[in-house]
PDB file of N, CA and C in Angstrom:
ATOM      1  N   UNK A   1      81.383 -39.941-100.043  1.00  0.00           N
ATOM      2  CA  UNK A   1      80.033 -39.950 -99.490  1.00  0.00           C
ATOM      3  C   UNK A   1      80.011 -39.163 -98.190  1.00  0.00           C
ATOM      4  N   UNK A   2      79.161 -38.335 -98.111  1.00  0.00           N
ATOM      5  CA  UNK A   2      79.057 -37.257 -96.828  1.00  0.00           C
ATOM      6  C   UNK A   2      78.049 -38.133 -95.804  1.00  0.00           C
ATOM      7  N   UNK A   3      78.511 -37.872 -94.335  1.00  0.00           N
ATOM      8  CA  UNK A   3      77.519 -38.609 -93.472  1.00  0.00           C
ATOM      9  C   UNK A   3      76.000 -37.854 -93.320  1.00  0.00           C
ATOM     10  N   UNK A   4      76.619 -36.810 -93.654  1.00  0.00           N
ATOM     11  CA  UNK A   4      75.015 -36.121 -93.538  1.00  0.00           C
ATOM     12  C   UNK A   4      74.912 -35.833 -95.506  1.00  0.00           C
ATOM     13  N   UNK A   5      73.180 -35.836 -95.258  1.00  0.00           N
ATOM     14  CA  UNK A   5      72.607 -35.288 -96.717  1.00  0.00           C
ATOM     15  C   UNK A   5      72.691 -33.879 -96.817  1.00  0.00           C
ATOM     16  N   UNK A   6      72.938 -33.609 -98.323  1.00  0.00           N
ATOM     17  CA  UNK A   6      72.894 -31.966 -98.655  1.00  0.00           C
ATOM     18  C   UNK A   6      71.775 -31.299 -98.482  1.00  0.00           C
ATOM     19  N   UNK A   7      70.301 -32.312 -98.713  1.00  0.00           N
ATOM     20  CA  UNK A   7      69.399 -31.762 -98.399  1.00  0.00           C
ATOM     21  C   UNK A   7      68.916 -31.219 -97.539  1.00  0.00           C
ATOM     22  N   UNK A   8      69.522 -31.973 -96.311  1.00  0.00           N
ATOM     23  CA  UNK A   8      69.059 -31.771 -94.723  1.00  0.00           C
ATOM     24  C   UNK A   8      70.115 -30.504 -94.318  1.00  0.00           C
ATOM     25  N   UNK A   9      71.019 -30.590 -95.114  1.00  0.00           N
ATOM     26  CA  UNK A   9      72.022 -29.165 -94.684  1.00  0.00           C
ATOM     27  C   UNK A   9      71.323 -27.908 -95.490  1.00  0.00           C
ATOM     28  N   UNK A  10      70.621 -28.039 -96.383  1.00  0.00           N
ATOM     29  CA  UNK A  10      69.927 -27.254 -96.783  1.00  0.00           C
ATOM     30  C   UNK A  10      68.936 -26.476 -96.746  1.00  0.00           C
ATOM     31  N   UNK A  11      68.489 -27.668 -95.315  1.00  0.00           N
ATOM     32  CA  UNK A  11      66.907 -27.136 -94.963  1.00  0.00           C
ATOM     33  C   UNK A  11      67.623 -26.409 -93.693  1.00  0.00           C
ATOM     34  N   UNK A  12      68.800 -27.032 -92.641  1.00  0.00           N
ATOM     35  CA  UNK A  12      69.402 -26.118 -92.131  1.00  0.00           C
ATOM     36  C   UNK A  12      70.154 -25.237 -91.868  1.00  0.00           C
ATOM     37  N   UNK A  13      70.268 -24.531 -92.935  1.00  0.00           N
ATOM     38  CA  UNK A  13      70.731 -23.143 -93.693  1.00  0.00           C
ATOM     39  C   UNK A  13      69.560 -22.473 -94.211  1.00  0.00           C
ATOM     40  N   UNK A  14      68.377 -22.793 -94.526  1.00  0.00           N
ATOM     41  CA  UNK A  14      67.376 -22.362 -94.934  1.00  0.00           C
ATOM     42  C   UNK A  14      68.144 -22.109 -96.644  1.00  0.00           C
ATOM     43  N   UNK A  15      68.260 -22.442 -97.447  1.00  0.00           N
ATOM     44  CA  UNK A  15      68.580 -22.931 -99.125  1.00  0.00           C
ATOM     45  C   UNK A  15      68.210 -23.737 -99.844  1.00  0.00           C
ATOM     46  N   UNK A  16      66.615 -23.968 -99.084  1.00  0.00           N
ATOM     47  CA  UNK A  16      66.276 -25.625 -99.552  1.00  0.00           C
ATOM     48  C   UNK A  16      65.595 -25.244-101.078  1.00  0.00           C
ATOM     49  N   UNK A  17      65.482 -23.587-101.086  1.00  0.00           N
ATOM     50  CA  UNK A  17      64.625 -23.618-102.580  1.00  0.00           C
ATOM     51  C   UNK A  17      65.343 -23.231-103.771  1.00  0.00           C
ATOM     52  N   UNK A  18      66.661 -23.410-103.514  1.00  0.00           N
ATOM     53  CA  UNK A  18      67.426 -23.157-104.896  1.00  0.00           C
ATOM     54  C   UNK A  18      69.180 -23.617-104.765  1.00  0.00           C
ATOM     55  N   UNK A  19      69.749 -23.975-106.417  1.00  0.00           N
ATOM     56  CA  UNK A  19      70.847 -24.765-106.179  1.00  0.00           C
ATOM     57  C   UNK A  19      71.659 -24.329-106.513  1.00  0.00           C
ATOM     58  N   UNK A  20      72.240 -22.994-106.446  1.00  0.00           N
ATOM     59  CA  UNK A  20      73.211 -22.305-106.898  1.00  0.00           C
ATOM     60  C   UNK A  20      74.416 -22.145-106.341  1.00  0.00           C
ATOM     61  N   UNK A  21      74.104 -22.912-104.459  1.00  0.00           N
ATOM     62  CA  UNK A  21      75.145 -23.304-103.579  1.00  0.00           C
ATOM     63  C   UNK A  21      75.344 -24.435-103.450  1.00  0.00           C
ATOM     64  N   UNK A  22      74.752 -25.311-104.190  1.00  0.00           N
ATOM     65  CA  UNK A  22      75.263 -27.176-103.406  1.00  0.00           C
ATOM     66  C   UNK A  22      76.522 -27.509-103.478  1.00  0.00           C
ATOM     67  N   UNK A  23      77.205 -26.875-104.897  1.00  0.00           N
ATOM     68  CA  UNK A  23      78.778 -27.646-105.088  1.00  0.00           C
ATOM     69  C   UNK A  23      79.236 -26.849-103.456  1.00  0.00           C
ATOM     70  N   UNK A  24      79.410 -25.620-102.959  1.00  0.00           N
ATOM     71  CA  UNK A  24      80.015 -25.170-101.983  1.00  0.00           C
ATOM     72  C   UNK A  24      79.200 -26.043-100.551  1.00  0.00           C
ATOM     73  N   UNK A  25      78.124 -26.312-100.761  1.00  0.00           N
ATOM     74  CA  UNK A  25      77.640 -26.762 -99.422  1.00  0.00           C
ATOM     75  C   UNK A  25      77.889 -28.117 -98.937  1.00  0.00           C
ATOM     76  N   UNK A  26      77.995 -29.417-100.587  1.00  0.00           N
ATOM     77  CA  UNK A  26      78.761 -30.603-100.838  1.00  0.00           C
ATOM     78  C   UNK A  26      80.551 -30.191-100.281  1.00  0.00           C
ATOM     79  N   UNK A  27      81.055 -29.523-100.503  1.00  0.00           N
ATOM     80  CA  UNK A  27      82.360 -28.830-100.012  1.00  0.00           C
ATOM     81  C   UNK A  27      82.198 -28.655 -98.464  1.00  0.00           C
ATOM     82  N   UNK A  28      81.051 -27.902 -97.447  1.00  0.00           N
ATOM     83  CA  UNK A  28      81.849 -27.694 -96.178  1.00  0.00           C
ATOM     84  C   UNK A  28      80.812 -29.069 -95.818  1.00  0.00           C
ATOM     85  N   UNK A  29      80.352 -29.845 -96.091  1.00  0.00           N
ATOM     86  CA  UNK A  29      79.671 -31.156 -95.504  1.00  0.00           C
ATOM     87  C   UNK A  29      81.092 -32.027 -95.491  1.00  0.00           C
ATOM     88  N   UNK A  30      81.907 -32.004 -96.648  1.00  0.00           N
ATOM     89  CA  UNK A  30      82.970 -33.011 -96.470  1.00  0.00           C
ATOM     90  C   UNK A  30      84.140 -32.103 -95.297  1.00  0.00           C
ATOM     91  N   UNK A  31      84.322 -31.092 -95.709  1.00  0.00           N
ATOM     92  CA  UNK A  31      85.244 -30.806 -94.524  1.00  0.00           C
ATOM     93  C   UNK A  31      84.683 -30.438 -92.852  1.00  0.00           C
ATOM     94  N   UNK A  32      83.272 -30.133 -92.894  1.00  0.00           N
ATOM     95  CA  UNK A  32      82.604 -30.580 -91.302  1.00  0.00           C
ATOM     96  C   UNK A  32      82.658 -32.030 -90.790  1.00  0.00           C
ATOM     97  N   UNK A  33      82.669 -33.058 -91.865  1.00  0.00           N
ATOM     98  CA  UNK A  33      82.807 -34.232 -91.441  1.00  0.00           C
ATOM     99  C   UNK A  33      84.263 -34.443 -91.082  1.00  0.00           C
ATOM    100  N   UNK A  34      85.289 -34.215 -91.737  1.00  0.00           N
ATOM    101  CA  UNK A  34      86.655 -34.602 -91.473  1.00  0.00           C
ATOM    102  C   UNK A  34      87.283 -33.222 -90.349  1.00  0.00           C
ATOM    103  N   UNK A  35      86.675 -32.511 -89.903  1.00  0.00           N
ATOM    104  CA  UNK A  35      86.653 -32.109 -88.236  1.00  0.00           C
ATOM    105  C   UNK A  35      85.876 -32.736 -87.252  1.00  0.00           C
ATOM    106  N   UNK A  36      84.868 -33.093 -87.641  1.00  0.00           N
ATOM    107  CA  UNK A  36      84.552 -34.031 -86.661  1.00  0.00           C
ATOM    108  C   UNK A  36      85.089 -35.603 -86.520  1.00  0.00           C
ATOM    109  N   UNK A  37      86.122 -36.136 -87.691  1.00  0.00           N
ATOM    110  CA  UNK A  37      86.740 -36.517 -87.129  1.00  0.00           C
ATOM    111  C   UNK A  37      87.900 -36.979 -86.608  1.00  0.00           C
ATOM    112  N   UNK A  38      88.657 -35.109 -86.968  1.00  0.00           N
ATOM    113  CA  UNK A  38      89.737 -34.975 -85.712  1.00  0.00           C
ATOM    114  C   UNK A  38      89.128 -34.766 -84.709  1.00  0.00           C
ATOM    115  N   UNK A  39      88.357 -33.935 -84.509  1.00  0.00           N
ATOM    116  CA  UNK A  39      87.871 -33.799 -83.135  1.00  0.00           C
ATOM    117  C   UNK A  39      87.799 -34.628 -82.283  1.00  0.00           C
ATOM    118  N   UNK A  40      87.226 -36.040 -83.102  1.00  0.00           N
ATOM    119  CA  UNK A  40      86.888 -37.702 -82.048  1.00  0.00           C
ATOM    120  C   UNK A  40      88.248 -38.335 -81.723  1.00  0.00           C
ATOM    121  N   UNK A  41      89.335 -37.670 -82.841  1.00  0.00           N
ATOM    122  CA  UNK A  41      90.681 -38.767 -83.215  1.00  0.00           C
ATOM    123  C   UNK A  41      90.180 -40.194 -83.509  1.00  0.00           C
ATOM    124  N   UNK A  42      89.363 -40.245 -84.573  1.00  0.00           N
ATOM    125  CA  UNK A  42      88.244 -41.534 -84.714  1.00  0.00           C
ATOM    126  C   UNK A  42      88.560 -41.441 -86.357  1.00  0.00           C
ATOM    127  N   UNK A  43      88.897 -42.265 -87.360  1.00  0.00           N
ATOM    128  CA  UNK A  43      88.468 -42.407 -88.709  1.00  0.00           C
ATOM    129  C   UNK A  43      86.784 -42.630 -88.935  1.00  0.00           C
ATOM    130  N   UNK A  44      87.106 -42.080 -90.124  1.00  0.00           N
ATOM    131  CA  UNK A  44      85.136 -42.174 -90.914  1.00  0.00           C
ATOM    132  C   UNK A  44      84.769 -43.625 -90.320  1.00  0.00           C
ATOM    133  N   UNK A  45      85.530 -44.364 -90.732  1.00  0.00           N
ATOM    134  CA  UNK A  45      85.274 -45.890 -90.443  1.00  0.00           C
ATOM    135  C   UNK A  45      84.588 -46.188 -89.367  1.00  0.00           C
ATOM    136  N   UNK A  46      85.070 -45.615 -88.260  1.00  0.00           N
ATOM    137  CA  UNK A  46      85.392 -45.850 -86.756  1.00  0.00           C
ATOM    138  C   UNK A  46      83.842 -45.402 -86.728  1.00  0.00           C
ATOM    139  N   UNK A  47      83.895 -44.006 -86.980  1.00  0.00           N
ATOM    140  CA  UNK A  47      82.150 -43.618 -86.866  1.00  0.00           C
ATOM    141  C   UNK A  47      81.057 -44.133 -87.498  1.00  0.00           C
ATOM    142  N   UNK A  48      81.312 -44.771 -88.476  1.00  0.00           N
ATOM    143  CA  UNK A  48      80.229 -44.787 -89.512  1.00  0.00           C
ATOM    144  C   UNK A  48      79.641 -46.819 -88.546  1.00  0.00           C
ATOM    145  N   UNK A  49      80.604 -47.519 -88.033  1.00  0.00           N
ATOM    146  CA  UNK A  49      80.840 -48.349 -87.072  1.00  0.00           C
ATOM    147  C   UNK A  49      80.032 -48.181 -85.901  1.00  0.00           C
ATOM    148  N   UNK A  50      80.253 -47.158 -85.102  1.00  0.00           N
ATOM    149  CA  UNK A  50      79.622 -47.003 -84.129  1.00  0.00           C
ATOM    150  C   UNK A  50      77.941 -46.341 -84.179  1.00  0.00           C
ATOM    151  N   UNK A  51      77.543 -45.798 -85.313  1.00  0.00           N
ATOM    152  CA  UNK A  51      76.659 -45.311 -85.489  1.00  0.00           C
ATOM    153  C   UNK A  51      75.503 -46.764 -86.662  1.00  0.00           C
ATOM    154  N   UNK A  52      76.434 -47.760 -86.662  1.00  0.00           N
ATOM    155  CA  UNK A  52      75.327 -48.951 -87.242  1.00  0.00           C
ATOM    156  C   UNK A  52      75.430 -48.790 -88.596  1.00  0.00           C
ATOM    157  N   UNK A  53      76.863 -48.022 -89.579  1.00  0.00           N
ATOM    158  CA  UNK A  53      76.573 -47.572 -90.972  1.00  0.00           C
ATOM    159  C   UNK A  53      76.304 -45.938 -91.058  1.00  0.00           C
ATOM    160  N   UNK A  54      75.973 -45.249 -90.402  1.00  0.00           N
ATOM    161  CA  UNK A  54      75.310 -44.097 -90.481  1.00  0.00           C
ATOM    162  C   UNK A  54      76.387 -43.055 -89.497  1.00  0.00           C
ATOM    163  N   UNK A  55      76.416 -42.075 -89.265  1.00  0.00           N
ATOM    164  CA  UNK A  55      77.426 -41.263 -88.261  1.00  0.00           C
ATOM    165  C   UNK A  55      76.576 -40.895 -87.512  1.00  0.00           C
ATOM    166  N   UNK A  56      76.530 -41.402 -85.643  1.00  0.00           N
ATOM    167  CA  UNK A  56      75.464 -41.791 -84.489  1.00  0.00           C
ATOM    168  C   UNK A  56      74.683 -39.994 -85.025  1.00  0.00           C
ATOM    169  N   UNK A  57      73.483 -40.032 -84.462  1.00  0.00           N
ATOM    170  CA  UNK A  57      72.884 -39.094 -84.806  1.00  0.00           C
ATOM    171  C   UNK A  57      73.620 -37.175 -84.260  1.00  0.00           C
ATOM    172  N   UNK A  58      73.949 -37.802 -82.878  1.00  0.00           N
ATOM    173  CA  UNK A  58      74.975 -36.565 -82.120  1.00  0.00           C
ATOM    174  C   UNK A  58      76.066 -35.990 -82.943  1.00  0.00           C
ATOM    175  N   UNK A  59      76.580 -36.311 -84.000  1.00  0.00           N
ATOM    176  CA  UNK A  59      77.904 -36.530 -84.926  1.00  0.00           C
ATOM    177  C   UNK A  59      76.886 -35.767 -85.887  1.00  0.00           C
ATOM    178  N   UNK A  60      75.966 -36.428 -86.788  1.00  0.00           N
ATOM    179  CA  UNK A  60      75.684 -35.703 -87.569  1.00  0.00           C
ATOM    180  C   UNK A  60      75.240 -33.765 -87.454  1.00  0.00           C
ATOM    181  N   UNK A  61      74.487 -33.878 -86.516  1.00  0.00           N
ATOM    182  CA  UNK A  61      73.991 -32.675 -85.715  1.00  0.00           C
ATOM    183  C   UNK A  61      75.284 -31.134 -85.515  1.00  0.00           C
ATOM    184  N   UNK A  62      76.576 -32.305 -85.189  1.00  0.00           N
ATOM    185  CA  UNK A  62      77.386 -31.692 -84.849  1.00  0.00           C
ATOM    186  C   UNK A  62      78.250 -31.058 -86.160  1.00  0.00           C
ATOM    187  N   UNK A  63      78.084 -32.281 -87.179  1.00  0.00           N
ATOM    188  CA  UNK A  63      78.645 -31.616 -88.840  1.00  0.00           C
ATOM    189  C   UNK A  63      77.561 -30.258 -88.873  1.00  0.00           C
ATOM    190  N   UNK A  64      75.907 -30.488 -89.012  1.00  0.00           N
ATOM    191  CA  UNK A  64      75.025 -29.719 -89.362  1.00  0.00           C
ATOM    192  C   UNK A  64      76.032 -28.220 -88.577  1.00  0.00           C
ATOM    193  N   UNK A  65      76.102 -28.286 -87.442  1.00  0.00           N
ATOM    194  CA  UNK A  65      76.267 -26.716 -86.817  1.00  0.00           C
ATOM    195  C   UNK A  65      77.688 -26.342 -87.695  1.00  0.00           C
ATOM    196  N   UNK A  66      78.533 -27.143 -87.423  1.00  0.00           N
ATOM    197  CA  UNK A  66      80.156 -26.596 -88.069  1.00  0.00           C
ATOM    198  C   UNK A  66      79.769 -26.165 -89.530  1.00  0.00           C
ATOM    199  N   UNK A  67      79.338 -26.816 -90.035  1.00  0.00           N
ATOM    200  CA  UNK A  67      78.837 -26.770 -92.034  1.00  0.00           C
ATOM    201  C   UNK A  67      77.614 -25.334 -92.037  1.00  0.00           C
ATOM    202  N   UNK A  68      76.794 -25.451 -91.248  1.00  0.00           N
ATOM    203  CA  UNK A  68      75.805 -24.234 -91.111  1.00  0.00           C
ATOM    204  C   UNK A  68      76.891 -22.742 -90.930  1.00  0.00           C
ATOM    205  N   UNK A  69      77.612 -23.381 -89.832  1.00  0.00           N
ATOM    206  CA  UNK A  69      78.124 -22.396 -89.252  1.00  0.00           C
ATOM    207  C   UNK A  69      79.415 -21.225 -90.901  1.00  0.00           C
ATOM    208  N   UNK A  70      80.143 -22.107 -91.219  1.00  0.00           N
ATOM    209  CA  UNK A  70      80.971 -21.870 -91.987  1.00  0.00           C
ATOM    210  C   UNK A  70      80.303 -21.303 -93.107  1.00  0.00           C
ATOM    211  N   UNK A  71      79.180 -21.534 -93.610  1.00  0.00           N
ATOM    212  CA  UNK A  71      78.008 -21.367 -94.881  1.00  0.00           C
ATOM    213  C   UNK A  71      77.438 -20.217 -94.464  1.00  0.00           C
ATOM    214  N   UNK A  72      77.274 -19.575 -93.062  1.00  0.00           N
ATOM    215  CA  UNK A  72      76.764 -18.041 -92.650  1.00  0.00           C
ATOM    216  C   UNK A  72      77.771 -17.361 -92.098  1.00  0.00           C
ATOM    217  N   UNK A  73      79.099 -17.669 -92.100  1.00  0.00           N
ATOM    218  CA  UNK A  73      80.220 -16.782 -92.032  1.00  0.00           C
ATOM    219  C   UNK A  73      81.511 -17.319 -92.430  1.00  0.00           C
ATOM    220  N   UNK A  74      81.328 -16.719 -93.794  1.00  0.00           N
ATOM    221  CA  UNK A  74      82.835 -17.162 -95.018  1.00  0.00           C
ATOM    222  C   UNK A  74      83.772 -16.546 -94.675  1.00  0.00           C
ATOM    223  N   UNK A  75      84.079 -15.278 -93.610  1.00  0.00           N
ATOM    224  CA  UNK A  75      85.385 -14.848 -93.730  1.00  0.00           C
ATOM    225  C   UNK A  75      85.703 -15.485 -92.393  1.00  0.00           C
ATOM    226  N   UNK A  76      87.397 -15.353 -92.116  1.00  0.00           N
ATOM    227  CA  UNK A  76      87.501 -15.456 -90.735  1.00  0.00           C
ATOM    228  C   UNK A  76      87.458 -14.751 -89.340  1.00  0.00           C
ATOM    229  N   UNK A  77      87.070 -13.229 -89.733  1.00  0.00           N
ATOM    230  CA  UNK A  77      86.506 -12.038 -89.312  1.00  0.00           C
ATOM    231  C   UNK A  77      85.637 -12.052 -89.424  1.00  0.00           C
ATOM    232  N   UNK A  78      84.732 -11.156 -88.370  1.00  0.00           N
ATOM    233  CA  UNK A  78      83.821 -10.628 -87.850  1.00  0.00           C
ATOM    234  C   UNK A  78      82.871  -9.209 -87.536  1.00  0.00           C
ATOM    235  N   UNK A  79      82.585  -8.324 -87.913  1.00  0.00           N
ATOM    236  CA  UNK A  79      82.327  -7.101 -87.384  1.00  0.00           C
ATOM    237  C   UNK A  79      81.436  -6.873 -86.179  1.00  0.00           C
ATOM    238  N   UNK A  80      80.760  -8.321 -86.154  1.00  0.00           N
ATOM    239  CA  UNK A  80      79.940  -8.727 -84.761  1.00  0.00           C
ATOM    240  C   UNK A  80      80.601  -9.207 -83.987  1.00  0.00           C
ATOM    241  N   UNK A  81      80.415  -8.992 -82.681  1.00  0.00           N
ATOM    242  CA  UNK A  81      80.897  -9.828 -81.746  1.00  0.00           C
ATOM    243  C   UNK A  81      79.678 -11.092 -81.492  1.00  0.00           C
ATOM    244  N   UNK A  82      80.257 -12.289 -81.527  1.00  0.00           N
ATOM    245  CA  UNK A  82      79.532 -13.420 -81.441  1.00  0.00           C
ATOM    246  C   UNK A  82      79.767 -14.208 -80.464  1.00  0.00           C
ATOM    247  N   UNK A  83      79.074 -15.302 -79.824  1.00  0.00           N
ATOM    248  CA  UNK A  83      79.700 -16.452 -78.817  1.00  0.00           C
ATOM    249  C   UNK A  83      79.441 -17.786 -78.905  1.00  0.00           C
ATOM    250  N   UNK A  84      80.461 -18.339 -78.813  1.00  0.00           N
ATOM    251  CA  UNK A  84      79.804 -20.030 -78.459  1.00  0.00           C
ATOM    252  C   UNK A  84      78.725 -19.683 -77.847  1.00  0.00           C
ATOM    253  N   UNK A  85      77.592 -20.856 -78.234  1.00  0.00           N
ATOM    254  CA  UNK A  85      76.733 -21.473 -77.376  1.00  0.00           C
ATOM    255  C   UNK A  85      76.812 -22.739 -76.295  1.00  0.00           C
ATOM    256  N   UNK A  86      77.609 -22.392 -75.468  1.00  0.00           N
ATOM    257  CA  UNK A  86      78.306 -23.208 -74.235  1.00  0.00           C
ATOM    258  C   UNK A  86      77.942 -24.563 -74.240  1.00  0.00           C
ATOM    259  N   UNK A  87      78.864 -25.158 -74.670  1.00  0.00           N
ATOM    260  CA  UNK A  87      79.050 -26.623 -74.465  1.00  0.00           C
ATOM    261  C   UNK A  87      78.562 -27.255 -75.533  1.00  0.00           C
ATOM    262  N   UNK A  88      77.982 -27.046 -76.407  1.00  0.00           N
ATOM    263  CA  UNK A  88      77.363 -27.434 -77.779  1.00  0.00           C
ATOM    264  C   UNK A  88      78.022 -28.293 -78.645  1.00  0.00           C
ATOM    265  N   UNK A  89      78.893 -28.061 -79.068  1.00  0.00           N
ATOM    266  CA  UNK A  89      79.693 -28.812 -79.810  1.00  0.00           C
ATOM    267  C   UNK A  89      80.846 -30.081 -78.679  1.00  0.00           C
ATOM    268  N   UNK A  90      81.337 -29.520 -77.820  1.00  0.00           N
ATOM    269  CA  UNK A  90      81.289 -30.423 -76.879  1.00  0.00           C
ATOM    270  C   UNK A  90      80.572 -31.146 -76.505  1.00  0.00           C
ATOM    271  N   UNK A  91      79.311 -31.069 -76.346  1.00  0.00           N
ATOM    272  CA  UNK A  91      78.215 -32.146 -75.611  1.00  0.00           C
ATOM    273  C   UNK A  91      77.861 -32.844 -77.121  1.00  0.00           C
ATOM    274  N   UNK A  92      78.091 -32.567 -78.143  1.00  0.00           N
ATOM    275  CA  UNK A  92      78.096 -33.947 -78.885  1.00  0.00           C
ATOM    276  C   UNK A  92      79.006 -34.293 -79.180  1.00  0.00           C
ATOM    277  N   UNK A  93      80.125 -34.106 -79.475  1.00  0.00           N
ATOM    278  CA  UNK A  93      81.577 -34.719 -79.543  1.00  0.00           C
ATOM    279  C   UNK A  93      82.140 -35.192 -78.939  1.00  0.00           C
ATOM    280  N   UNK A  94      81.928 -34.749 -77.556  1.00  0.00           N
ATOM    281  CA  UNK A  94      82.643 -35.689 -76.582  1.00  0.00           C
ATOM    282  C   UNK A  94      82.880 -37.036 -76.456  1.00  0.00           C
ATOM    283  N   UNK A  95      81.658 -37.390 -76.196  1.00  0.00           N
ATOM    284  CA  UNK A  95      81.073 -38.622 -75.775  1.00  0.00           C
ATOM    285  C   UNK A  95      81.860 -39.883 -77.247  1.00  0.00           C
ATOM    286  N   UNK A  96      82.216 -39.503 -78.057  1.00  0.00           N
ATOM    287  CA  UNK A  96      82.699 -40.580 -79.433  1.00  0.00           C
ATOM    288  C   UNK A  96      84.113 -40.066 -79.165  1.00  0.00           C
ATOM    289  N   UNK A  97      84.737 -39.035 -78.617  1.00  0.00           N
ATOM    290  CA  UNK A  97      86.141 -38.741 -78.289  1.00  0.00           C
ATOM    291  C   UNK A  97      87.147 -39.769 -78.347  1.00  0.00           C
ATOM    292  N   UNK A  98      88.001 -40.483 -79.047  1.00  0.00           N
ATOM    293  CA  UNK A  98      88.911 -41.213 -78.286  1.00  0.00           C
ATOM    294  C   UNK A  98      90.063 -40.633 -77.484  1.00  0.00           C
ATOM    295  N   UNK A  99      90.616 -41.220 -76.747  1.00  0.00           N
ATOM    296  CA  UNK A  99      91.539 -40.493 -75.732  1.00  0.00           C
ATOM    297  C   UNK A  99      92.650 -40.770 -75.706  1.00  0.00           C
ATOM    298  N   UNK A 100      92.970 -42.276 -76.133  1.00  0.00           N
ATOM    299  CA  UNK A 100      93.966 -43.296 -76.375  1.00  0.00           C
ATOM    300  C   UNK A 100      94.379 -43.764 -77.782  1.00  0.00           C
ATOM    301  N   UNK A 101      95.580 -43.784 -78.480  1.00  0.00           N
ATOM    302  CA  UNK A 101      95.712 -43.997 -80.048  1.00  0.00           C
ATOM    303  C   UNK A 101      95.619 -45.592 -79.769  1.00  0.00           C
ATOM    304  N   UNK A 102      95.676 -46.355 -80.797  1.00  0.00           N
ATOM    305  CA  UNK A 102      95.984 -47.470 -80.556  1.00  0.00           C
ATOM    306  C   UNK A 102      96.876 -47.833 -80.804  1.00  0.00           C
TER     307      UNK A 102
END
């Protein structure tokens, strides 16, 4: 089960009117989720916990950009030069970060 819907990744990719990508977009929803959570050093559990059942809304947002992101550039090259948008993915990840293993 993905914390975010395919649909809503769909509408942010703009693909909401045809299904010829879902198996690949069902694909980077599960692996945007399991970076976000190495990123936290948090299991699904841990999040799905802190967010009341659901992954807190900052978490989901943060799959949306990584999963968007990967879905508008499949290679690992570039011919553009591109940039973070400063602090973005940090300013929602942070904050669910753990720092300490148990």
């Amino acid at each position: 089960m993905a914390t975010v819907n395919l649909e809503l990744l769909k509408k942010h990719v703009h693909a909401d009117d045809f299904t010829d990508d879902d198996a690949y977009l069902q694909h980077l929803l599960g692996a945007a989720e399991q970076y976000v959570c190495t990123a936290t050093n948090r299991t699904k559990d841990e999040l799905l916990e802190a967010g009341g059942g659901d992954f807190p809304a900052m978490l989901q947002q943060a799959v949306l950009l990584i999963a968007g992101h990967w879905y508008n550039q499949r290679e690992a090259v570039s011919g553009v030069q591109m940039a973070e948008v400063p602090y973005t993915m940090q300013a929602l990840i942070k904050p669910y970060r753990k720092l300490v293993s148990d």
